[in-house]
Protein backbone atom coordinates (compact mmCIF):
# COMPACT_ATOMS: atom_id res chain seq x y z
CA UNK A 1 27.66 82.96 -168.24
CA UNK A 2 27.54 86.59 -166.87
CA UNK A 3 27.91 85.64 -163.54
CA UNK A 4 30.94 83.88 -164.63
CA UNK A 5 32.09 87.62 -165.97
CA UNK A 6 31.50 89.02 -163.04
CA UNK A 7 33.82 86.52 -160.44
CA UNK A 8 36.24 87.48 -163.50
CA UNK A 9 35.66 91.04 -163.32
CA UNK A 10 36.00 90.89 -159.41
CA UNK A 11 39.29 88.66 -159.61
CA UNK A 12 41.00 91.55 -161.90
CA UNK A 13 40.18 94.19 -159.78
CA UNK A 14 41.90 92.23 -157.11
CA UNK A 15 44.83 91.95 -159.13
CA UNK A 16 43.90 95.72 -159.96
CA UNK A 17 44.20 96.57 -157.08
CA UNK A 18 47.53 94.52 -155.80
CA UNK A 19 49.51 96.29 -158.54
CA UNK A 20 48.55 99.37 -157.20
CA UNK A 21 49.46 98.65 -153.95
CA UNK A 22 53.21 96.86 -154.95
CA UNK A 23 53.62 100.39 -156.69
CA UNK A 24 53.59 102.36 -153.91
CA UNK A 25 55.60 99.84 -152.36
CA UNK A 26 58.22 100.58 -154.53
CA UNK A 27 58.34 103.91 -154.12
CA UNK A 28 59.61 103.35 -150.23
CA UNK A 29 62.05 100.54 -151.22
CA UNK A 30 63.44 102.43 -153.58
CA UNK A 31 65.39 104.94 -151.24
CA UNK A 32 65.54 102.49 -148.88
CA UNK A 33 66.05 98.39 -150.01
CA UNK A 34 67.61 97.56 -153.41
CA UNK A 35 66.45 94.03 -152.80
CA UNK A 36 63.42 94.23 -151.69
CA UNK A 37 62.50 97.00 -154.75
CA UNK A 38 63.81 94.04 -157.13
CA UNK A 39 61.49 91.70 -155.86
CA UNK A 40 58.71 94.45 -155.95
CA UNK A 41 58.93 94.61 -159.33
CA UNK A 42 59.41 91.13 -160.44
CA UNK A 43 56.26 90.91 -158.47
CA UNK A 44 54.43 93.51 -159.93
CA UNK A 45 55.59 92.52 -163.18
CA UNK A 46 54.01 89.06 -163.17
CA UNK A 47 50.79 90.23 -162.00
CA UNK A 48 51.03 92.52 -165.08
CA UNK A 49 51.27 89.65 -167.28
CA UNK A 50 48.78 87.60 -165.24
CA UNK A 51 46.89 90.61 -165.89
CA UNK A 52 47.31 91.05 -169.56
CA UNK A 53 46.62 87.35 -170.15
CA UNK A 54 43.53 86.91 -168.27
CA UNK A 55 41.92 89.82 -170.06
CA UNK A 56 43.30 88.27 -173.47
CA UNK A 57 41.59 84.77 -172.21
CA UNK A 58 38.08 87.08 -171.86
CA UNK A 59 37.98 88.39 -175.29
C-alpha cells in the first residue's frame, strides 16, 4: 500500500510540476499569442482539476 502512495505522490509532482511550467508559459504568450495563452490556460486548468481530484481520490 505505501508504495502505491508513493507512484501517487511521484505522479502529482509531475503534474506539480507541469502546472508550473504552463505558468510561465503564459506569461510569454500573453504579450505575444492570444491563442496560444487560451489554450495555456485551458491546459493548465484541467491539470488543476486533475490535480484537485486525484488528491480528493487519496483521502
Amino acid at each position: 500500500m505505501q508504495a502505491q502512495k508513493q507512484v501517487n505522490s511521484n505522479g502529482l509532482l509531475e503534474i506539480i510540476k507541469a502546472i508550473y511550467y504552463i505558468s510561465e508559459a503564459m506569461k510569454v504568450a500573453e504579450s505575444y499569442d492570444p491563442k496560444a495563452f487560451e489554450l495555456l490556460t485551458e491546459a493548465k486548468d484541467s491539470l488543476v482539476d486533475y490535480l484537485i481530484s486525484q488528491v480528493r481520490k487519496d483521502e
